[in-house]
N, C-alpha and C. Protein backbone atom coordinates (compact mmCIF):
# COMPACT_ATOMS: atom_id res chain seq x y z
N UNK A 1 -10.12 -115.01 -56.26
CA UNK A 1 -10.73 -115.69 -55.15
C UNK A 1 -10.19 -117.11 -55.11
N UNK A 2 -9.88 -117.32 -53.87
CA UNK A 2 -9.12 -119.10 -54.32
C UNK A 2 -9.91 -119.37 -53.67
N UNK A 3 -9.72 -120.73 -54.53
CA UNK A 3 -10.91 -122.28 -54.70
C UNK A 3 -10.07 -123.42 -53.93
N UNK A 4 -11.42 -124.00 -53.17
CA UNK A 4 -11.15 -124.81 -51.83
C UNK A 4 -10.72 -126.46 -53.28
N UNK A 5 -9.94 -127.34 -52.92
CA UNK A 5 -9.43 -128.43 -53.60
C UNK A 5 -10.60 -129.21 -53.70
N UNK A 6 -10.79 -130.17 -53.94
CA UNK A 6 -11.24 -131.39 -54.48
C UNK A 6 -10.75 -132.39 -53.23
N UNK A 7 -9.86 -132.40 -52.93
CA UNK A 7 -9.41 -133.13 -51.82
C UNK A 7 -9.38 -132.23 -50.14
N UNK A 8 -9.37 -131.09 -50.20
CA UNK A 8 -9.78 -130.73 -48.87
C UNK A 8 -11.40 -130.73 -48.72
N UNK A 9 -12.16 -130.97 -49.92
CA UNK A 9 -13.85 -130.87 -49.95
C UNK A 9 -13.89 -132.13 -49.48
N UNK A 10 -13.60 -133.41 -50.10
CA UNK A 10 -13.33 -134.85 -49.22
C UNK A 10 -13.33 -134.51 -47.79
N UNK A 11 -12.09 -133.97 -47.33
CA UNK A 11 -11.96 -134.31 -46.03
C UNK A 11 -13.13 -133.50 -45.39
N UNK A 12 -13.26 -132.62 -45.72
CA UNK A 12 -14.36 -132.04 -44.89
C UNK A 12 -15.77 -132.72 -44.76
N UNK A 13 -16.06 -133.36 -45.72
CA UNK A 13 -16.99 -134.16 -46.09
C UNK A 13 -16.65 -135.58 -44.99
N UNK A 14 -15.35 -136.25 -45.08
CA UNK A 14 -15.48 -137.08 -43.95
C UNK A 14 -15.15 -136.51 -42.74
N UNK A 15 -14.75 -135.77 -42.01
CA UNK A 15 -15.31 -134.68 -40.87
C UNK A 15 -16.63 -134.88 -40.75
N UNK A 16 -17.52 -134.39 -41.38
CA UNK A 16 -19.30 -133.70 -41.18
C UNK A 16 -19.71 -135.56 -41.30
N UNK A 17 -19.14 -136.01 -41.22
CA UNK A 17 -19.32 -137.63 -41.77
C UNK A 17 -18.99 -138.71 -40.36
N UNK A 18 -18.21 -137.98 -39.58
CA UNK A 18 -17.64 -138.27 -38.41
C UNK A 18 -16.57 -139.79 -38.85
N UNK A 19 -16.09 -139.45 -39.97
CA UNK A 19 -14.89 -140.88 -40.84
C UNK A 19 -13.57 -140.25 -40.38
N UNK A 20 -13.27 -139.55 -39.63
CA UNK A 20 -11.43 -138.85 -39.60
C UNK A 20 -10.94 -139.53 -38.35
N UNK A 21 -9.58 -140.01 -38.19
CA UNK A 21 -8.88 -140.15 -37.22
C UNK A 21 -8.88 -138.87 -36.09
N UNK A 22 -8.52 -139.46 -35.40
CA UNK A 22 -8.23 -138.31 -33.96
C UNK A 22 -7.50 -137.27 -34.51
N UNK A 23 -6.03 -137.43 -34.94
CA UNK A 23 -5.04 -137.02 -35.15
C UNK A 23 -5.45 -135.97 -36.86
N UNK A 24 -6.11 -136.66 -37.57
CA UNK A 24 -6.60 -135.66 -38.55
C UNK A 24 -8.07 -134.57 -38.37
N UNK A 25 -8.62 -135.03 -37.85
CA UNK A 25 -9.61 -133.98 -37.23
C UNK A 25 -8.88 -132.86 -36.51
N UNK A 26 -8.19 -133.27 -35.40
CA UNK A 26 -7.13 -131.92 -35.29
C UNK A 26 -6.86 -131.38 -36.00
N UNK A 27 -6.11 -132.27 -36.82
CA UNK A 27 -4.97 -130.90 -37.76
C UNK A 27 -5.97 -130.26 -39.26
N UNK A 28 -7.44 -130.82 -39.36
CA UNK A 28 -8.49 -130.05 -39.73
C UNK A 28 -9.00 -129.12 -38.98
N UNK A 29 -9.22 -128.53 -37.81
CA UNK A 29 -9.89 -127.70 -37.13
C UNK A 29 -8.78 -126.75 -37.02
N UNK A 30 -8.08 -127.09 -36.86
CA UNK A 30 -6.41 -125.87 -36.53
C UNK A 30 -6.71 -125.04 -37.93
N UNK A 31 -6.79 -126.09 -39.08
CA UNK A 31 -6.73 -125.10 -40.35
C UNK A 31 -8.42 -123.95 -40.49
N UNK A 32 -9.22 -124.72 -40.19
CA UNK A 32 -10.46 -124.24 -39.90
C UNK A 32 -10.59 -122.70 -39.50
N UNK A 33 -9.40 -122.96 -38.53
CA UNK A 33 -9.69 -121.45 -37.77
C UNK A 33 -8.80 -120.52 -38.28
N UNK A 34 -7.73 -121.17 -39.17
CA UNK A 34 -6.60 -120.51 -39.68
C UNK A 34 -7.01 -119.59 -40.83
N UNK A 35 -7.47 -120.78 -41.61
CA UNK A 35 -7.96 -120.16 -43.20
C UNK A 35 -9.31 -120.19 -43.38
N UNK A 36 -9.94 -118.75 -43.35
CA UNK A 36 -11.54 -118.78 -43.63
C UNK A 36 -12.14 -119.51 -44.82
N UNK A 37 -12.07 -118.89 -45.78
CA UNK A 37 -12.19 -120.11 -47.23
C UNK A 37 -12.20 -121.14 -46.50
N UNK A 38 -11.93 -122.16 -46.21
CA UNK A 38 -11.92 -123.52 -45.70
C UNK A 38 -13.01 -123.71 -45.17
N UNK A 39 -13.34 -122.25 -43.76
CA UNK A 39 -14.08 -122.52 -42.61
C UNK A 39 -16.08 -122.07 -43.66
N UNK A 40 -16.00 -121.60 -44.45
CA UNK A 40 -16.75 -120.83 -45.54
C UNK A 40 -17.26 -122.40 -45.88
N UNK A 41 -16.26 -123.02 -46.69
CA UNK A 41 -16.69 -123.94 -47.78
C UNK A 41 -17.52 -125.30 -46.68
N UNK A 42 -16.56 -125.07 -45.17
CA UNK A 42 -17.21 -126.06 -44.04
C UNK A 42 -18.77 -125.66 -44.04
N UNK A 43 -18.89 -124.75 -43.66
CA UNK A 43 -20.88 -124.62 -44.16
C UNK A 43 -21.33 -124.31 -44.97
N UNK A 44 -20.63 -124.51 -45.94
CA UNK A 44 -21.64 -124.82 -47.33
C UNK A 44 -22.03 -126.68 -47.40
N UNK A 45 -20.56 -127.52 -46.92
CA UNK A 45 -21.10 -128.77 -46.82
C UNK A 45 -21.89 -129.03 -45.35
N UNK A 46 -21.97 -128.15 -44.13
CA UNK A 46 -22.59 -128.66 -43.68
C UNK A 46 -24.80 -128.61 -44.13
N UNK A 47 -24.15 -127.12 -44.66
CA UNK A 47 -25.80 -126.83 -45.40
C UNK A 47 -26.23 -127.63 -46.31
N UNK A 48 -24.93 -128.44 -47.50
CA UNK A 48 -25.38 -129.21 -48.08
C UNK A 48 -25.99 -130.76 -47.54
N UNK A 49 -25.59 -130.75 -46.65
CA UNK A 49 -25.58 -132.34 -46.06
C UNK A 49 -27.03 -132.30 -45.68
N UNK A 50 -27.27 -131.07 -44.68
CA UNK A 50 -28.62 -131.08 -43.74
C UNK A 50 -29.42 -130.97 -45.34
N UNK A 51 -29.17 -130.48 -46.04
CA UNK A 51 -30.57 -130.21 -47.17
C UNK A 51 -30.81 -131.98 -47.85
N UNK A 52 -29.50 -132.39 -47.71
CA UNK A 52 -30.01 -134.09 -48.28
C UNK A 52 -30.80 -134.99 -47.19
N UNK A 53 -30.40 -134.52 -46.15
CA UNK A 53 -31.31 -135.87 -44.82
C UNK A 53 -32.12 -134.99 -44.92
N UNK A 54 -32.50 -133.46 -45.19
CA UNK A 54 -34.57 -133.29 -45.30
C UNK A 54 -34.56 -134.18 -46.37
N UNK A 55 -33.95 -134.47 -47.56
CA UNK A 55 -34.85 -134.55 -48.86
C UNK A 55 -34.81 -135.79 -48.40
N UNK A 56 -33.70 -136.74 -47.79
CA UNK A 56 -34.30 -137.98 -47.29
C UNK A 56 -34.87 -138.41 -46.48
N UNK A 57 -35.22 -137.51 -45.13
CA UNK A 57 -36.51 -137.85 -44.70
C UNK A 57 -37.61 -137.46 -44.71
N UNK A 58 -37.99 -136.64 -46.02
CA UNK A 58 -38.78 -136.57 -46.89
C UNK A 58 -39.46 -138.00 -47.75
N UNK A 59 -38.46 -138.74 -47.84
CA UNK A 59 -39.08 -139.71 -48.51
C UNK A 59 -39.26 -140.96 -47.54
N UNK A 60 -38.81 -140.90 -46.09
CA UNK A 60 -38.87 -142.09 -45.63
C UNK A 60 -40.90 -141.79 -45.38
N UNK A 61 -41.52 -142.92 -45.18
CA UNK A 61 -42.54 -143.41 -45.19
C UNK A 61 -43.66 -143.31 -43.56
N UNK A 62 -44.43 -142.76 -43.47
CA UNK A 62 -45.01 -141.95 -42.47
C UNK A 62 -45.31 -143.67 -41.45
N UNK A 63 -45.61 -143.66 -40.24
CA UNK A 63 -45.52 -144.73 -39.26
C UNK A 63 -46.91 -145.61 -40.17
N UNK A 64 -48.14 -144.63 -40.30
CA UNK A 64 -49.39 -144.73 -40.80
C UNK A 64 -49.76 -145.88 -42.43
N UNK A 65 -48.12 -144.72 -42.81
CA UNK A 65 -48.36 -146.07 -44.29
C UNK A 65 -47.24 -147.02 -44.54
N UNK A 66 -46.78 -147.49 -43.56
CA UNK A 66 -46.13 -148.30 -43.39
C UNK A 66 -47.00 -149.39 -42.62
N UNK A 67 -47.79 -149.28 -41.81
CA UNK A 67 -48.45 -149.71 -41.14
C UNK A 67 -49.78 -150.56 -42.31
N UNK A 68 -50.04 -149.36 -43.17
CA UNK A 68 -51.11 -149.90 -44.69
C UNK A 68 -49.97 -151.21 -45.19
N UNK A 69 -49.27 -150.86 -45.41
CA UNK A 69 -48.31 -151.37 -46.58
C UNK A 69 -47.90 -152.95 -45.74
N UNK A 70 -47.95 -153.32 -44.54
CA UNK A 70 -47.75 -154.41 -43.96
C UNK A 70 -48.99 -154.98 -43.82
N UNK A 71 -50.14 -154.21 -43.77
CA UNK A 71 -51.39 -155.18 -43.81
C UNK A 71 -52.12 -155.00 -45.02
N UNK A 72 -51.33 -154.47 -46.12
CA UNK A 72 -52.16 -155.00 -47.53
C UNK A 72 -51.17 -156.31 -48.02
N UNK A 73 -49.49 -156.28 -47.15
CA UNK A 73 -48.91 -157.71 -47.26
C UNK A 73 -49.37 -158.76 -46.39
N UNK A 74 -50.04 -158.77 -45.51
CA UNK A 74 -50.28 -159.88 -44.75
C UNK A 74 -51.65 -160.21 -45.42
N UNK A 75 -52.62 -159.30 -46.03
CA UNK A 75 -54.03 -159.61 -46.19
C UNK A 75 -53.78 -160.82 -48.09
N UNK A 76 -52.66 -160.12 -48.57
CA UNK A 76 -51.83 -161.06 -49.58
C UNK A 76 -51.56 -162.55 -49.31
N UNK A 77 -50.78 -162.51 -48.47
CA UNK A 77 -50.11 -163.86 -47.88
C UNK A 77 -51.61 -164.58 -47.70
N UNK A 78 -52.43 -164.09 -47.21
CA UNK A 78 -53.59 -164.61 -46.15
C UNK A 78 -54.28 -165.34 -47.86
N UNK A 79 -54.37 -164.37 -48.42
CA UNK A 79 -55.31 -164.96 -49.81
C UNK A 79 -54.60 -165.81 -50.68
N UNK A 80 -53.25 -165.49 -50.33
CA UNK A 80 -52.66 -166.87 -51.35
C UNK A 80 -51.94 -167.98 -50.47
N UNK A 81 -52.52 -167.89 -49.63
CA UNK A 81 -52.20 -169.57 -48.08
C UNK A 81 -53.67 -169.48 -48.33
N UNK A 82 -55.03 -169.12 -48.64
CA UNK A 82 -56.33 -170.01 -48.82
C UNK A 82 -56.29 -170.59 -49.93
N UNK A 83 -56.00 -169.61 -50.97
CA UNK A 83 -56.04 -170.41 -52.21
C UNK A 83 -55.26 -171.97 -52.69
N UNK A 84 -54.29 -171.48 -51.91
CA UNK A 84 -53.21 -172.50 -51.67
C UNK A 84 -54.15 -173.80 -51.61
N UNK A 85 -54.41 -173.81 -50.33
CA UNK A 85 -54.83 -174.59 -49.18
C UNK A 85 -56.73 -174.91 -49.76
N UNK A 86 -56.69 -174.38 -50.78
CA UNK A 86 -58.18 -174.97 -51.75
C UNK A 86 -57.92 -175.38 -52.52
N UNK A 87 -56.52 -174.87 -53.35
CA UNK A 87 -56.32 -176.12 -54.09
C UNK A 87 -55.83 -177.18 -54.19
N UNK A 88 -55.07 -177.45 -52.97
CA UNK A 88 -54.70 -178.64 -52.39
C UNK A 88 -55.69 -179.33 -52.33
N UNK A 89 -57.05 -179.05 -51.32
CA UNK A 89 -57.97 -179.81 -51.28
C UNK A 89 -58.67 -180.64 -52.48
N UNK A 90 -59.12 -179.41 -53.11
CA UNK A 90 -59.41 -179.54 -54.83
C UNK A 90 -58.41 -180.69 -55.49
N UNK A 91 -57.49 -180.98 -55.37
CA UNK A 91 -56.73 -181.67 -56.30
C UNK A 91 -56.83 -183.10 -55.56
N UNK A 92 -57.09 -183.01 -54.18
CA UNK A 92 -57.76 -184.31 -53.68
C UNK A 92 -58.53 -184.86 -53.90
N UNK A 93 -59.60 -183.96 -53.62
CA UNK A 93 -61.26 -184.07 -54.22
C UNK A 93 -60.82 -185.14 -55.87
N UNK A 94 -60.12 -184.19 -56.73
CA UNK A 94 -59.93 -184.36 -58.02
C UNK A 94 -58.99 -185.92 -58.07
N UNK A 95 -58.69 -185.95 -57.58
CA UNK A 95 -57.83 -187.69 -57.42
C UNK A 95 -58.64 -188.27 -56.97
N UNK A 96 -59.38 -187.95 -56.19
CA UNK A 96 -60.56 -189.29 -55.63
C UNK A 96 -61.79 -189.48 -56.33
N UNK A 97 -61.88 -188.82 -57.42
CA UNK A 97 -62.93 -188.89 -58.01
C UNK A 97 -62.85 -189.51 -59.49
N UNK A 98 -61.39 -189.27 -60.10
CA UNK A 98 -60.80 -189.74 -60.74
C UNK A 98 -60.76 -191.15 -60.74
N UNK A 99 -60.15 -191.95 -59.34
CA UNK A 99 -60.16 -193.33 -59.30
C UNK A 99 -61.18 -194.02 -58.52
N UNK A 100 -62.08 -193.04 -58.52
CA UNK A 100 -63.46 -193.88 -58.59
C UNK A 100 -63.91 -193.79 -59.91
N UNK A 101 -64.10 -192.67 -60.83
CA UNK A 101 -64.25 -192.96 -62.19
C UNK A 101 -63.70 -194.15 -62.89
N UNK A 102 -62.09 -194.07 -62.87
CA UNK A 102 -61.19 -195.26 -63.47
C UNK A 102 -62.05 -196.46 -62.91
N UNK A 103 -62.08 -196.40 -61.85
CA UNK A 103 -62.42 -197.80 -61.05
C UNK A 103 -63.90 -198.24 -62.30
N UNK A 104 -64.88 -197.65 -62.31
CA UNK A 104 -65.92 -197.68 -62.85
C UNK A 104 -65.56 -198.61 -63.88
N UNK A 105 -65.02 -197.50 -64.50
CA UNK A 105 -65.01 -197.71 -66.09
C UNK A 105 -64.03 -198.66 -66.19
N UNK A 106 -62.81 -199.58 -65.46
CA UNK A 106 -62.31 -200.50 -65.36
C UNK A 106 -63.34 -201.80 -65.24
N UNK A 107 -64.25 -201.56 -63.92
CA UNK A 107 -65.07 -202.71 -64.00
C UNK A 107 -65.99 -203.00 -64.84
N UNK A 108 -66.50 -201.98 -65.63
CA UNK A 108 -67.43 -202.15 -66.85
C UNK A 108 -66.53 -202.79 -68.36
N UNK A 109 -65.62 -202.23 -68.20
CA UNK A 109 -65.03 -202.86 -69.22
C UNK A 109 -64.48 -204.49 -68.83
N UNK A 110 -64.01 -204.56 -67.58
CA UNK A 110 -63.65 -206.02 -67.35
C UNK A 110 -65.02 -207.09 -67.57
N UNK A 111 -66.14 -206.25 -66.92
CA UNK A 111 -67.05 -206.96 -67.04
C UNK A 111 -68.38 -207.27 -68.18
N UNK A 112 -67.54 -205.99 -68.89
CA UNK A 112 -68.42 -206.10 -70.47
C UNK A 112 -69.14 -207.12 -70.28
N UNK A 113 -70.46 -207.14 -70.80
CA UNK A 113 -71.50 -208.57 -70.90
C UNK A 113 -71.78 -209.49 -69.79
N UNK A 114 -70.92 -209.47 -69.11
CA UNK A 114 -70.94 -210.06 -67.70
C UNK A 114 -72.44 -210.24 -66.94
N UNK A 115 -73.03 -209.40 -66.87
CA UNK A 115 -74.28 -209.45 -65.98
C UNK A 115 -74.70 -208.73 -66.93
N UNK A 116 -75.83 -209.98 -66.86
CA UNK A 116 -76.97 -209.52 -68.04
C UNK A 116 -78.37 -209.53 -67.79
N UNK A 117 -79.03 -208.32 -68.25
CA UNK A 117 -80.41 -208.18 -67.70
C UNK A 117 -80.93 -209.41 -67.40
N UNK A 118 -82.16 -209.27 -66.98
CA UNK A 118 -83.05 -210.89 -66.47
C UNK A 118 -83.99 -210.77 -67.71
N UNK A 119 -84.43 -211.89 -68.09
CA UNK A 119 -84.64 -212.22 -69.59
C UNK A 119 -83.57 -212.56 -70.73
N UNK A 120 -82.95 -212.66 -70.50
CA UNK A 120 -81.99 -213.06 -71.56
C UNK A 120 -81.42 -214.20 -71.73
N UNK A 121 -80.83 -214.71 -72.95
CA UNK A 121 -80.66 -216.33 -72.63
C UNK A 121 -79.25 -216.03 -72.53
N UNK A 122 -78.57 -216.93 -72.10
CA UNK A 122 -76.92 -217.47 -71.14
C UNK A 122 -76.46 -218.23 -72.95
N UNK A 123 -75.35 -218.12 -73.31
CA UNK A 123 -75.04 -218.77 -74.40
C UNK A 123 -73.93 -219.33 -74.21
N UNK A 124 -73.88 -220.63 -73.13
CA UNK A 124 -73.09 -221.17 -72.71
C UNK A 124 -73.14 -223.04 -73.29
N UNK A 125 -71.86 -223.55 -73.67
CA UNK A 125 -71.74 -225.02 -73.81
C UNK A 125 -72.48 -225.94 -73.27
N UNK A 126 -73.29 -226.42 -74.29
CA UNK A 126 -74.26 -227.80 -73.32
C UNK A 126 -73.27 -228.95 -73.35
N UNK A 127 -73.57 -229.56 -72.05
CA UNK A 127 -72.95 -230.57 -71.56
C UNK A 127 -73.35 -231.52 -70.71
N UNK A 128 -72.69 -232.50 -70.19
CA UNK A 128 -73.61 -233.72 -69.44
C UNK A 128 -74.24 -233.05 -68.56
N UNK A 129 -75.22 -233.09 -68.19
CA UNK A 129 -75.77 -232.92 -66.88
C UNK A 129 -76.22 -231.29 -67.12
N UNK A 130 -75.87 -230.68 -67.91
CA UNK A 130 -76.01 -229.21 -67.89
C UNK A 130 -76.98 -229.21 -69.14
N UNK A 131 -78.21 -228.18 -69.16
CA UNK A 131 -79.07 -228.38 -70.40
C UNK A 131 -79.07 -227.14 -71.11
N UNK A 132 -79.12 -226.89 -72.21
CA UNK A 132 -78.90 -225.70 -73.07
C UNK A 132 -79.27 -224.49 -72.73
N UNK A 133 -79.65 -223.52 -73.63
CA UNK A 133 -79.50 -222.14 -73.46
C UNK A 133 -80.87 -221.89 -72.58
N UNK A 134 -80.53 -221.59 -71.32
CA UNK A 134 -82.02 -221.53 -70.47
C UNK A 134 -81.82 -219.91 -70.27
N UNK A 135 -83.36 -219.36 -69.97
CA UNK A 135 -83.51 -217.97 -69.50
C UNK A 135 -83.13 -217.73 -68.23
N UNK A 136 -82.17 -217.19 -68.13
CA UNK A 136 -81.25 -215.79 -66.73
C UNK A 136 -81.74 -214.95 -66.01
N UNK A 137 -81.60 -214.93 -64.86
CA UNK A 137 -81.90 -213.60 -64.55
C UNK A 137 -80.78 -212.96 -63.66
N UNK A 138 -80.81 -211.93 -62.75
CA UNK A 138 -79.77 -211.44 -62.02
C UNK A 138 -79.59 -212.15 -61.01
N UNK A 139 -79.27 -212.33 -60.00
CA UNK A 139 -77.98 -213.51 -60.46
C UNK A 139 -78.34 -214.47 -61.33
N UNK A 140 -77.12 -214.70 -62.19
CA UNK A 140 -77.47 -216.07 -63.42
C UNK A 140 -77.66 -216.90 -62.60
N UNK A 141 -78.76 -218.02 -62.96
CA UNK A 141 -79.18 -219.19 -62.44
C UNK A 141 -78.88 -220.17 -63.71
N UNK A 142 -78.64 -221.72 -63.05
CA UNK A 142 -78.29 -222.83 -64.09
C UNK A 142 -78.83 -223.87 -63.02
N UNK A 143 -79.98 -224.80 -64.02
CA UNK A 143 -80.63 -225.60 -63.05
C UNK A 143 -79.32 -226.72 -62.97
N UNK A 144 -79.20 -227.81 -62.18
CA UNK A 144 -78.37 -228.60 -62.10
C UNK A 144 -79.22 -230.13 -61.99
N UNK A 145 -78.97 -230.70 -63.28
CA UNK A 145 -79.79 -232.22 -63.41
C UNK A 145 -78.89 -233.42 -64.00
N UNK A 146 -79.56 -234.61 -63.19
CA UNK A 146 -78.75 -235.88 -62.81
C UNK A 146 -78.98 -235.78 -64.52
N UNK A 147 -78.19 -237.55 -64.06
CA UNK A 147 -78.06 -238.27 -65.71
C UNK A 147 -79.52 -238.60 -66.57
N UNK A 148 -80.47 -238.41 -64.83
CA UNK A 148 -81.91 -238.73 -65.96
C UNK A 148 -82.55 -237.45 -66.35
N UNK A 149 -82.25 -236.88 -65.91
CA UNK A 149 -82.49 -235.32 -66.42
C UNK A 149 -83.21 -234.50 -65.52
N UNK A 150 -83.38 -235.27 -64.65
CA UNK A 150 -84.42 -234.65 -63.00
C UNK A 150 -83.73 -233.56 -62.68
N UNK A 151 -84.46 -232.63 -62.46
CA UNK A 151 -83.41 -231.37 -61.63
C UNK A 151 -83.30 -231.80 -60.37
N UNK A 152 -81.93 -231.40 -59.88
CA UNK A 152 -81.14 -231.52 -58.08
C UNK A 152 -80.97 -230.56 -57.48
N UNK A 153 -81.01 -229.61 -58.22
CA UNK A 153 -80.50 -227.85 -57.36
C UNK A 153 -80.19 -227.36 -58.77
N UNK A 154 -80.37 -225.98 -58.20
CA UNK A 154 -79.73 -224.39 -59.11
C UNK A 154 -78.25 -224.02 -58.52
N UNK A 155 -77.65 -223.65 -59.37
CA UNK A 155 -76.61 -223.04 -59.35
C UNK A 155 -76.64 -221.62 -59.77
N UNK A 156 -75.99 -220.79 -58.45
CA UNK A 156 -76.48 -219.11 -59.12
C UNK A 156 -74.64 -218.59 -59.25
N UNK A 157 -74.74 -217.28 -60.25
CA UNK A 157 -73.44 -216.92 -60.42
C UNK A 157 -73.67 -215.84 -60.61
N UNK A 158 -72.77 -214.68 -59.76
CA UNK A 158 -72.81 -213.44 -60.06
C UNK A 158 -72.52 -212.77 -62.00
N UNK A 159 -71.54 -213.71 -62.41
CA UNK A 159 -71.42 -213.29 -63.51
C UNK A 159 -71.47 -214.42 -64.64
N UNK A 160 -71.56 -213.88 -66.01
CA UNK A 160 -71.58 -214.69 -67.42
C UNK A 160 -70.25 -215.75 -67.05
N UNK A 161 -69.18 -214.82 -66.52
CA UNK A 161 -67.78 -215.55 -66.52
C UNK A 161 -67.50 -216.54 -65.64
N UNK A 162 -68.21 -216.25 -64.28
CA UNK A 162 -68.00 -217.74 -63.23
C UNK A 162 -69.06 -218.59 -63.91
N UNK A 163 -70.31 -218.23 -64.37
CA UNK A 163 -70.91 -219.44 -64.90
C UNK A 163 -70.23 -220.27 -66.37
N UNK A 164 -69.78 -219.81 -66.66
CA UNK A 164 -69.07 -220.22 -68.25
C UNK A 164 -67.65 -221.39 -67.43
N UNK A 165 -66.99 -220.50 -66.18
CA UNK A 165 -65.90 -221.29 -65.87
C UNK A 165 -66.55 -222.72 -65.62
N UNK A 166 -67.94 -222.65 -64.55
CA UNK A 166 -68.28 -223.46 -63.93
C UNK A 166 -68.56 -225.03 -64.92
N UNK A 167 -69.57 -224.22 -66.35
CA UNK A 167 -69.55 -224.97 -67.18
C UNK A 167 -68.53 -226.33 -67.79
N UNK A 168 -67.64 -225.42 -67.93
CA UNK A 168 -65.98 -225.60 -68.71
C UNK A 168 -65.71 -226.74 -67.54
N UNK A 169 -65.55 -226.58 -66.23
CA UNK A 169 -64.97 -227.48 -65.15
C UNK A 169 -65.88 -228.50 -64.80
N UNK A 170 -67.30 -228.45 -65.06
CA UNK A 170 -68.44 -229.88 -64.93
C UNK A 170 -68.41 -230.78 -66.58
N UNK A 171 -67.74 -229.89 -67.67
CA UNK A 171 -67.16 -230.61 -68.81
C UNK A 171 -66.20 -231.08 -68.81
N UNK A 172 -65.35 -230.56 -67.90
CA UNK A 172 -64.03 -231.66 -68.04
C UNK A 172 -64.28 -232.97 -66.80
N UNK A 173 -64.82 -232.36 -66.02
CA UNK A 173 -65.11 -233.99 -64.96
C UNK A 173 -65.88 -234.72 -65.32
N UNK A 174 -66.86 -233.99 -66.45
CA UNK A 174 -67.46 -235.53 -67.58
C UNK A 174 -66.91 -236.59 -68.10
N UNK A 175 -66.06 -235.72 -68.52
CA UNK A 175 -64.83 -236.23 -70.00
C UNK A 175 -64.04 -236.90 -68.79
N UNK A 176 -63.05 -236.86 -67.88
CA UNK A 176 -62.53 -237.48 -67.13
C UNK A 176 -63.25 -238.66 -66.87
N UNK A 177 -65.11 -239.04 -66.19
CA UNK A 177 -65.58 -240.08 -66.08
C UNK A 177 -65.67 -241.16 -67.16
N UNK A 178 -65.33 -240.25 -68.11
CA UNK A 178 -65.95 -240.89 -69.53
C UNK A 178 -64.40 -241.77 -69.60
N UNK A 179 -63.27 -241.37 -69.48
CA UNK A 179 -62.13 -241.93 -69.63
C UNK A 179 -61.89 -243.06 -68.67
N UNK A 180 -62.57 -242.79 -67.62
CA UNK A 180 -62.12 -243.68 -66.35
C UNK A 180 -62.89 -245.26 -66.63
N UNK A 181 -64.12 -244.64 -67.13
CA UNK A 181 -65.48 -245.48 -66.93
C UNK A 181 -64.80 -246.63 -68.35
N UNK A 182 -63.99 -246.01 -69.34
CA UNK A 182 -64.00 -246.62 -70.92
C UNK A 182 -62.39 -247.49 -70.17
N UNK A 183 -61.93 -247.48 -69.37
CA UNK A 183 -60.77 -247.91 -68.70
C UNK A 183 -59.47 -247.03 -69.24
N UNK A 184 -59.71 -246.33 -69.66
CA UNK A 184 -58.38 -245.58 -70.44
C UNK A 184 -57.72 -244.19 -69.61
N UNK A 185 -58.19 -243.69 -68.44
CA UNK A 185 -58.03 -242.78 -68.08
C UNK A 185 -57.45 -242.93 -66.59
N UNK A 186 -56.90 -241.86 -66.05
CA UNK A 186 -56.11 -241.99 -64.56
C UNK A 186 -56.89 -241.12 -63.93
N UNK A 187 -57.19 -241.09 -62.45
CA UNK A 187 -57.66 -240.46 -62.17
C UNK A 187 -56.76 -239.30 -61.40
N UNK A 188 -56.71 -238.04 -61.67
CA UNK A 188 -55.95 -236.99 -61.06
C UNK A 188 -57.06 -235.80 -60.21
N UNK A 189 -56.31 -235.54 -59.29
CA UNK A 189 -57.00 -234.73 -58.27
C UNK A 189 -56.22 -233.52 -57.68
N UNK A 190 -56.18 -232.32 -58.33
CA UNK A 190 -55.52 -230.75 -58.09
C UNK A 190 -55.30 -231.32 -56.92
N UNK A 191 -54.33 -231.08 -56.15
CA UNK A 191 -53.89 -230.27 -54.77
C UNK A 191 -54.49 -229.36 -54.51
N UNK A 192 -54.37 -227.84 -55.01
CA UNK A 192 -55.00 -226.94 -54.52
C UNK A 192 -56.23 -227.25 -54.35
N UNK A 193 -57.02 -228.10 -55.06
CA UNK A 193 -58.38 -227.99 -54.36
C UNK A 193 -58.87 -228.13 -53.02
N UNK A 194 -57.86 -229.24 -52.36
CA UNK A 194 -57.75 -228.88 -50.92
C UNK A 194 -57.27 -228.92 -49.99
């Protein structure tokens, strides 16, 4: 019984494939009709071919679950663009809460001791005109008295630290009078002050 080649199974294969020139598809069909074997082994590949497009459209995918399979991907996308889009928010939330914390705990530490309950005494430098450790309250108060010791007004200060500056700067314009008054001193006057 003779056996069809290895290379006439090719061509027949690109034939049923529709891959042949004009001119070789002819001179395939001439033999076709010439030599049975040939025309034999032609439907066995065309039987083989049709049995592979069932088995492959066998596996292509029904309209129905293709249709599932695009809206269990979009219902995906959908849950990870919210999540997304919460934790974006979330990490806002989380920064703004953050530097209001920092902020806090920046001003408590800057202001350590700073404002101090009412009752408490001020432990600030006595000096001319200024009289020792007097009782505070919120806002610090500091009475303000002449050279005879009469009070003239209060002085209030949000914090330990502007009252301490305030101190420090009615001690040095003492000490300055004291220099001026003994003749030994010049009198100087900041610019920036005004």
């Amino acid at each position: 019984m003779p056996v069809v080649s290895e290379q006439d199974l090719e061509q027949l294969e690109a034939y049923v494939d529709g891959e042949l020139s004009t001119t070789e598809e002819d001179a395939l069909r001439a033999r076709l009709s010439a030599e049975q074997i040939l025309g034999e082994a032609m439907r066995r590949v065309r039987a083989d071919r049709d049995i592979r497009m069932a088995v492959w459209k066998g596996y292509e995918p029904s309209e129905a679950t293709v249709q599932r399979l695009a809206a269990r991907v979009d219902a995906a996308v959908d849950r990870n663009t919210n999540w997304s889009y919460r934790l974006s928010n979330l990490k806002r939330l989380s920064a703004a809460a953050a530097c209001i914390v920092l902020g806090v705990l920046i001003g408590r530490v800057g202001n350590q001791g700073a404002v101090m309950p009412s009752g408490t005494i001020a432990q600030v430098p006595v000096g001319r005109g200024v009289p020792g450790p007097t009782m505070v309250s919120n806002p610090i108060e500091f009475p303000i008295v002449n050279e005879q010791g009469q009070s003239v007004g209060v002085q209030r200060f949000q914090s330990l630290r502007e009252a301490q500056d305030f101190v420090d700067e009615l001690n040095r314009f003492h000490r300055m009078q004291e220099q001026i008054r003994n003749g030994g001193g010049q009198i100087f006057v900041p610019i920036e002050r005004f």
